[in-house]
Protein backbone atom coordinates (compact mmCIF):
# COMPACT_ATOMS: atom_id res chain seq x y z
CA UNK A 1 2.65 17.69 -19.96
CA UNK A 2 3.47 21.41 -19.91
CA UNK A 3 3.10 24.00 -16.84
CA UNK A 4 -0.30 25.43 -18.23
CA UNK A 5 -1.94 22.13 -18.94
CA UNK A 6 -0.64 21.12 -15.55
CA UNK A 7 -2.11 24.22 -13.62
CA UNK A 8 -5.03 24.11 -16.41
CA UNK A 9 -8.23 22.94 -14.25
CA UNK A 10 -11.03 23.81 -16.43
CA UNK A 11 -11.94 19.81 -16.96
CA UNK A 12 -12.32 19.03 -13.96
CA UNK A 13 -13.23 21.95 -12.24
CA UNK A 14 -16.56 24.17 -12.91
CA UNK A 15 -16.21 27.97 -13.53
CA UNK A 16 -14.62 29.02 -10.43
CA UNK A 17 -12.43 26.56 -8.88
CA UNK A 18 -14.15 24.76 -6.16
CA UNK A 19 -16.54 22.15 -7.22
CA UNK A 20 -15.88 19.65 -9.21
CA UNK A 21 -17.10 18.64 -12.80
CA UNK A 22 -19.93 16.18 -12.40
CA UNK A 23 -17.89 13.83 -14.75
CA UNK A 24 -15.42 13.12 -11.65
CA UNK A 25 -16.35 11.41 -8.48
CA UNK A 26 -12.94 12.27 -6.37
CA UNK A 27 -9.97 14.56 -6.44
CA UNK A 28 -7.57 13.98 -4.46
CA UNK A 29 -4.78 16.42 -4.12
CA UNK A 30 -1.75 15.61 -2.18
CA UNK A 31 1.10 17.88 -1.45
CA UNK A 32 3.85 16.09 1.21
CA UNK A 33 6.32 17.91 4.03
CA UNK A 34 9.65 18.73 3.47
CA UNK A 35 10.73 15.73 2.03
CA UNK A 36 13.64 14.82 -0.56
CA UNK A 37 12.05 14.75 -3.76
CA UNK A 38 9.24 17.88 -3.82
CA UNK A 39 6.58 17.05 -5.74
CA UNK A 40 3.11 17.87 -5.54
CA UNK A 41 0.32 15.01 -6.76
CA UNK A 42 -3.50 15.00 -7.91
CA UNK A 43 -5.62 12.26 -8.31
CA UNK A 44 -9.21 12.70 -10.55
CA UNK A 45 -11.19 10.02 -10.52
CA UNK A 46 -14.20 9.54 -12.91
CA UNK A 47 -17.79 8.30 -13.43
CA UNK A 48 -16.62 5.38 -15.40
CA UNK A 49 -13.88 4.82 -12.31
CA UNK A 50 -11.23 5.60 -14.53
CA UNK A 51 -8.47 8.10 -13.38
CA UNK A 52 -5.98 10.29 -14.53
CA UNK A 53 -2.79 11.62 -12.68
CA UNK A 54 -1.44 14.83 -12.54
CA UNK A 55 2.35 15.54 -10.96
CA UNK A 56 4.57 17.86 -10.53
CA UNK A 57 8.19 17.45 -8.85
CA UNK A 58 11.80 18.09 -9.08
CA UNK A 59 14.31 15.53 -10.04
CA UNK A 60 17.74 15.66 -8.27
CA UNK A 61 20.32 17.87 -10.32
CA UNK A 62 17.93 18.93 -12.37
CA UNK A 63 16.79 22.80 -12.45
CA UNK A 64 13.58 22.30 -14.54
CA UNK A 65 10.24 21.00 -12.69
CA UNK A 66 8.86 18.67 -14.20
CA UNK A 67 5.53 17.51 -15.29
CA UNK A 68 3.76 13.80 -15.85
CA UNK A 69 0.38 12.93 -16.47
CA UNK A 70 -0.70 9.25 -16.47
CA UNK A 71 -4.29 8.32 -17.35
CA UNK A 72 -5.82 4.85 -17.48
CA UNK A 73 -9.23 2.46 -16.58
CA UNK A 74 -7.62 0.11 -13.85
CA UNK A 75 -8.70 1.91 -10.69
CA UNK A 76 -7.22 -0.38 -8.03
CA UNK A 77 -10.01 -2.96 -6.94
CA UNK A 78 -9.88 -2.00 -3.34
CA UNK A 79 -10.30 1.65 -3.71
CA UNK A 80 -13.23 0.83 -6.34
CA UNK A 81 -14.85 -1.43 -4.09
CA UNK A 82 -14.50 1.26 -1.25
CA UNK A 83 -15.50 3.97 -3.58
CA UNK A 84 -19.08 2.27 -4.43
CA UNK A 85 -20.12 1.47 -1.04
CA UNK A 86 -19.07 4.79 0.18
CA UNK A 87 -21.53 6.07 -2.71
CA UNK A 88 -24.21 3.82 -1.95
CA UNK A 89 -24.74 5.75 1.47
CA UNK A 90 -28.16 7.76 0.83
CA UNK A 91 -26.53 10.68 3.10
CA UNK A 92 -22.80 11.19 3.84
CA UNK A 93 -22.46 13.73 6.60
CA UNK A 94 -18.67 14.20 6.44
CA UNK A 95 -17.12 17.61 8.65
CA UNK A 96 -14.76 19.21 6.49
CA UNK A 97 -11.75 18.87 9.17
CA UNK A 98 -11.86 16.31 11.77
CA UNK A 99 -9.30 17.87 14.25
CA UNK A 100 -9.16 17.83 18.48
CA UNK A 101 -6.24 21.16 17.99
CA UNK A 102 -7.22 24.41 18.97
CA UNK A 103 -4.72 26.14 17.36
CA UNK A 104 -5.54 28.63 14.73
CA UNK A 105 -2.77 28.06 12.48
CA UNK A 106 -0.38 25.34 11.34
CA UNK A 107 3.31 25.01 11.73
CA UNK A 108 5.37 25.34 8.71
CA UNK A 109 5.74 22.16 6.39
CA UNK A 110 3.40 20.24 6.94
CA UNK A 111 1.66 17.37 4.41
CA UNK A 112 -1.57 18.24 2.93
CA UNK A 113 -4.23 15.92 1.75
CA UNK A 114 -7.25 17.16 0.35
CA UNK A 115 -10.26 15.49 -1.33
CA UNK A 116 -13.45 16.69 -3.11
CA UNK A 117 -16.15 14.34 -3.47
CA UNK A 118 -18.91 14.39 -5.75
CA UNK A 119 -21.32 12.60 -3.72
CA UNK A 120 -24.61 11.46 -5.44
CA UNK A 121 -26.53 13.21 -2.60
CA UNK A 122 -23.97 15.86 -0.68
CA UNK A 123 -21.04 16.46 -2.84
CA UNK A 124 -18.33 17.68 -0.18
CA UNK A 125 -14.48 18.92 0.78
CA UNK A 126 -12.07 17.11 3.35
CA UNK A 127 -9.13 17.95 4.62
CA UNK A 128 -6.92 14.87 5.91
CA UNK A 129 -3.31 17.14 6.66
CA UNK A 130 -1.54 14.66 9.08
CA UNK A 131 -1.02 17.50 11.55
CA UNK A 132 -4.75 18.35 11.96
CA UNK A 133 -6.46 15.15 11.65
CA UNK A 134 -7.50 13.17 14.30
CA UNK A 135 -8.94 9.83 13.11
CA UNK A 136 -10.11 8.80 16.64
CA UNK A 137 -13.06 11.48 15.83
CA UNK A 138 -13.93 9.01 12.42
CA UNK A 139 -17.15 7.18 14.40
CA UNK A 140 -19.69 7.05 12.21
CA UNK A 141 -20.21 4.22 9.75
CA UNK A 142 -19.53 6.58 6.28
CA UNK A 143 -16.76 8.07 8.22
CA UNK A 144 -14.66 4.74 9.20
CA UNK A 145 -15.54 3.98 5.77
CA UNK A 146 -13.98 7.49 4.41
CA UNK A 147 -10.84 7.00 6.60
CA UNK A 148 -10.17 3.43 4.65
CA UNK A 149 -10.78 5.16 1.40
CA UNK A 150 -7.71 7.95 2.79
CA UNK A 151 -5.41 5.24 4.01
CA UNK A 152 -5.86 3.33 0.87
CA UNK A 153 -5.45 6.20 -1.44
CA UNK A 154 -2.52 7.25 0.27
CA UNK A 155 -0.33 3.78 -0.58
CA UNK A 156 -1.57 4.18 -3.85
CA UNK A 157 -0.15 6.89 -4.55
CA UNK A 158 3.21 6.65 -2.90
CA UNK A 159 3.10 3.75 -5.43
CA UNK A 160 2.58 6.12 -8.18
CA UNK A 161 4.58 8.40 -7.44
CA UNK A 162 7.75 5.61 -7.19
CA UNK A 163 6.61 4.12 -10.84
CA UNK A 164 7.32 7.40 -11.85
CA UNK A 165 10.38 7.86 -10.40
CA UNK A 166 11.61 4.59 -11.85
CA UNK A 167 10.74 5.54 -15.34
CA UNK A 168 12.63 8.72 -15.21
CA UNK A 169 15.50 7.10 -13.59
């Protein structure tokens, strides 16, 4: 994968950037903290709960970024199964940032984790950064149900992101 078709979001985006291409359910995009291998990570899962994965990250000793794309049908059975009963609410009233800070801004560094959903009802954005979220304000039943989607999302792609590390080792 080159820089453009890295950068390039035309499929799964519509004209503008922001919402997504009613042949994806979910993008997840995940870029971490200072940590020892930057790298930046997105997640676009479709209708037919297939997925592709886009990432970008620099390899130690090596001045180029680098860019891998991995595509296949095998969505992981727990993150399908959360996936359809999260869709089979008739109305998902999700806030876009569940946070008890006041602050207006965020320190330096810090992880982001962002998903757009394409919702059969209320397509939406959510913002899960580890500095801003509060999952003690999750209460609702789609909510609790989001937060398991996140947390199982998020070991699925560390383990991503280590396959690929291991075939470029």
């Amino acid at each position: 994968m080159t820089q453009e078709e890295y950068y390039d979001t035309t499929k799964y985006f519509e004209s503008g950037g922001k919402k997504l291409n009613s042949k994806y359910l979910l993008h997840y995009h995940f870029k971490p903290n200072w940590s020892e291998i930057p790298h930046m990570l997105d997640i676009f899962i479709d209708q037919n709960y297939g997925f592709e994965v886009k990432l970008f990250w620099y390899k130690p000793f090596v001045k180029n970024r680098l860019f891998s794309f991995y595509q296949s049908n095998l969505l992981p059975e727990n993150i399908l199964q959360i996936i359809k009963a999260f869709n089979s609410f008739p109305n998902v009233a999700l806030k876009q940032l569940y946070t008890s800070k006041s602050e207006q801004y965020s320190p330096e560094g810090i992880s982001e984790d962002t998903y757009t959903i394409n919702h059969p009802i209320n397509p939406f954005s959510i913002n899960m950064s580890s500095h801003w979220t509060d999952e003690k304000l999750f209460q609702s039943k789609e909510e609790i149900l989001f937060l398991q989607l996140h947390h199982a999302i998020k070991i699925w792609k560390e383990t991503l992101f280590q396959g690929v590390l291991q075939m470029h080792n």
